[in-house]
Protein backbone atom coordinates (compact mmCIF):
# COMPACT_ATOMS: atom_id res chain seq x y z
CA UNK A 1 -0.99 -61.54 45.47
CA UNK A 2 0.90 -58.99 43.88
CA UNK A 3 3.46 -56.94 45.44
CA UNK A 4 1.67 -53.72 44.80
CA UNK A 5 -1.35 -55.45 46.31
CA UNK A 6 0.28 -56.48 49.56
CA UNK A 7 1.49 -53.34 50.19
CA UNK A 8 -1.15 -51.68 49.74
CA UNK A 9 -3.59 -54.02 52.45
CA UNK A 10 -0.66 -53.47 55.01
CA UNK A 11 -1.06 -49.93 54.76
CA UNK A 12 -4.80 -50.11 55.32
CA UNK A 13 -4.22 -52.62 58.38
CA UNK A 14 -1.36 -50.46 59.53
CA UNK A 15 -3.73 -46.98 59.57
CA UNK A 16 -6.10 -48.90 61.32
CA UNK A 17 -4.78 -50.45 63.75
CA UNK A 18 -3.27 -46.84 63.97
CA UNK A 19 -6.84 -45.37 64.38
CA UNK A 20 -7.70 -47.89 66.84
CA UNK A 21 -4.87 -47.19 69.29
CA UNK A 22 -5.03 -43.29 69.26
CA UNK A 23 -9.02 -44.37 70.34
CA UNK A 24 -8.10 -46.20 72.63
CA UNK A 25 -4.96 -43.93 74.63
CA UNK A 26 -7.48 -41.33 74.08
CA UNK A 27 -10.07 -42.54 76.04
CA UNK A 28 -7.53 -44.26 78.24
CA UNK A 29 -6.45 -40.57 79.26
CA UNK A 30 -9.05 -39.92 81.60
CA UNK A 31 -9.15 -40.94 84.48
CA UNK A 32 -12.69 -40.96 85.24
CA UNK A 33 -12.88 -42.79 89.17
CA UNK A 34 -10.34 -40.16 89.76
CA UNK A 35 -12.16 -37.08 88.08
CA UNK A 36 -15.76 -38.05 90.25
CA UNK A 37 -13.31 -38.10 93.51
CA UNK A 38 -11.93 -34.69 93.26
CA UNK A 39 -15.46 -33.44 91.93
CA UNK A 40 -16.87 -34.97 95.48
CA UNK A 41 -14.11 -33.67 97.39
CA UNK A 42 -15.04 -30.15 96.18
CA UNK A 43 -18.55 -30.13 96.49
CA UNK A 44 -18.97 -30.09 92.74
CA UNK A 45 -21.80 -32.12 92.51
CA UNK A 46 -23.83 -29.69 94.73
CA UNK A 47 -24.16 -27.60 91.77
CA UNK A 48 -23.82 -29.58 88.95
CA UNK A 49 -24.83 -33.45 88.02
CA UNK A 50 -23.49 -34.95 84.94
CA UNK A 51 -26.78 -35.28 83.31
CA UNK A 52 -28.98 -32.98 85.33
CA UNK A 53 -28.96 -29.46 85.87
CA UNK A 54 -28.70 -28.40 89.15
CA UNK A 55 -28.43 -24.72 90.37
CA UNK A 56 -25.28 -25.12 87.39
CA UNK A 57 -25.58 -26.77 84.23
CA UNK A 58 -25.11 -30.64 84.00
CA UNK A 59 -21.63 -31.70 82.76
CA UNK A 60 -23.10 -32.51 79.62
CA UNK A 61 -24.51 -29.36 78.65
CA UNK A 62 -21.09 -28.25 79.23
CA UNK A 63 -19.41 -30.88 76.97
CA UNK A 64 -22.06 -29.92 74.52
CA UNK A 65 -21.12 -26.12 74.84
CA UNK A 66 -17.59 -26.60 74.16
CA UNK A 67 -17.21 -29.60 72.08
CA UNK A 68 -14.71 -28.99 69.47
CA UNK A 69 -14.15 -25.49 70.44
CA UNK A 70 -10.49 -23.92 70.12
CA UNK A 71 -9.48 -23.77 74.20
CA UNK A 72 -12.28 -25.25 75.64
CA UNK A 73 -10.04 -27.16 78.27
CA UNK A 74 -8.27 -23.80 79.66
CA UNK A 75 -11.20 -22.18 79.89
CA UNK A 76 -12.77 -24.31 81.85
CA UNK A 77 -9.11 -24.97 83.89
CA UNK A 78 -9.37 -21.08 84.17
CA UNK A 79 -13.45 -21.62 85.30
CA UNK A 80 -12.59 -23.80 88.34
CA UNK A 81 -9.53 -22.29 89.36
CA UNK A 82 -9.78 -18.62 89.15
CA UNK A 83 -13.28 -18.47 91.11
CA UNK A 84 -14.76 -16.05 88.42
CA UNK A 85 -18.49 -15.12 88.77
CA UNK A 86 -20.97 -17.73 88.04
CA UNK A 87 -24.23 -16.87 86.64
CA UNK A 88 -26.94 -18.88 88.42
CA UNK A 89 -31.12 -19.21 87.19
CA UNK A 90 -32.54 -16.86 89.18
CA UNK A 91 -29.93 -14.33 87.59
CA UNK A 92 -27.48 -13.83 90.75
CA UNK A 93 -24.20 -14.09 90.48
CA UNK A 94 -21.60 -15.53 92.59
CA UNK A 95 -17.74 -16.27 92.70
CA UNK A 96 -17.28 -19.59 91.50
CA UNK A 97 -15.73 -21.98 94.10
CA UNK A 98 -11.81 -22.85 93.44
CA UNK A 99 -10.66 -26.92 93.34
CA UNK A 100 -8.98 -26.93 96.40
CA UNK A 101 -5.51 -25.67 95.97
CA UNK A 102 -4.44 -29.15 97.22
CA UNK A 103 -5.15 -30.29 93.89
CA UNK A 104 -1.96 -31.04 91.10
CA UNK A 105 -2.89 -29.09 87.77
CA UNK A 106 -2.72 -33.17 86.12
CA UNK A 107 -6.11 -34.04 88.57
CA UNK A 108 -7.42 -30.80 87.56
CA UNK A 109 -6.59 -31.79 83.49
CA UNK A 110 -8.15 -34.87 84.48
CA UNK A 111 -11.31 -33.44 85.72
CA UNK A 112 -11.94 -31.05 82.92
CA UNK A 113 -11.19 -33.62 80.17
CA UNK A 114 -13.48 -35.85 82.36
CA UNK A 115 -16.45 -32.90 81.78
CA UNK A 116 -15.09 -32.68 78.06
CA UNK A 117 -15.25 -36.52 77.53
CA UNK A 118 -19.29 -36.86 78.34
């Protein structure tokens, strides 16, 4: 095997093995037992399920919204912090509840990147 030739298939092992971990620390980044435990303990899943829609839509339809959108994840940081209105089927409106302020802004990364992720 020539030089060139060597070089050239550790490159290609190199980017993949490459691809492979940035896959893998990128799912790795969520933690997802700990993303369903702060949804519970904030009454989340009254509203929303992760594949059904409730009286909000399922975490899914939400991935689907923003998937690949520019600021997606501070929106929705801003969405279940800032209790802005929340538009519900019938048409009312209503402040959307807050994550408890108990919460550290990493478990509330982790819970939107957990919605994001699906």
């Amino acid at each position: 095997m020539t030089h060139s030739a060597r070089k050239s298939m550790l490159l290609s092992i190199t980017a993949a093995a490459l691809t492979l971990s940035f896959s893998l620390n990128a799912s790795a980044a969520v933690d997802v037992d700990a993303a369903k435990a702060l949804a519970r303990e904030n009454n989340c899943f009254k509203c929303h399920g992760v594949d059904k829609e409730k009286d909000g839509p399922s975490y899914k339809k939400v991935a689907e919204k923003y998937r690949g959108k520019p600021g997606a994840e501070e929106k929705l940081i801003h969405h279940v912090t800032s209790g802005e209105k929340a538009k519900f089927p019938d048409g009312h409106e209503e402040e959307h509840k807050n994550i408890s302020g108990k919460a550290s802004p990493e478990s509330i990364k982790n819970l939107v990147d957990w919605i994001l992720s699906l």
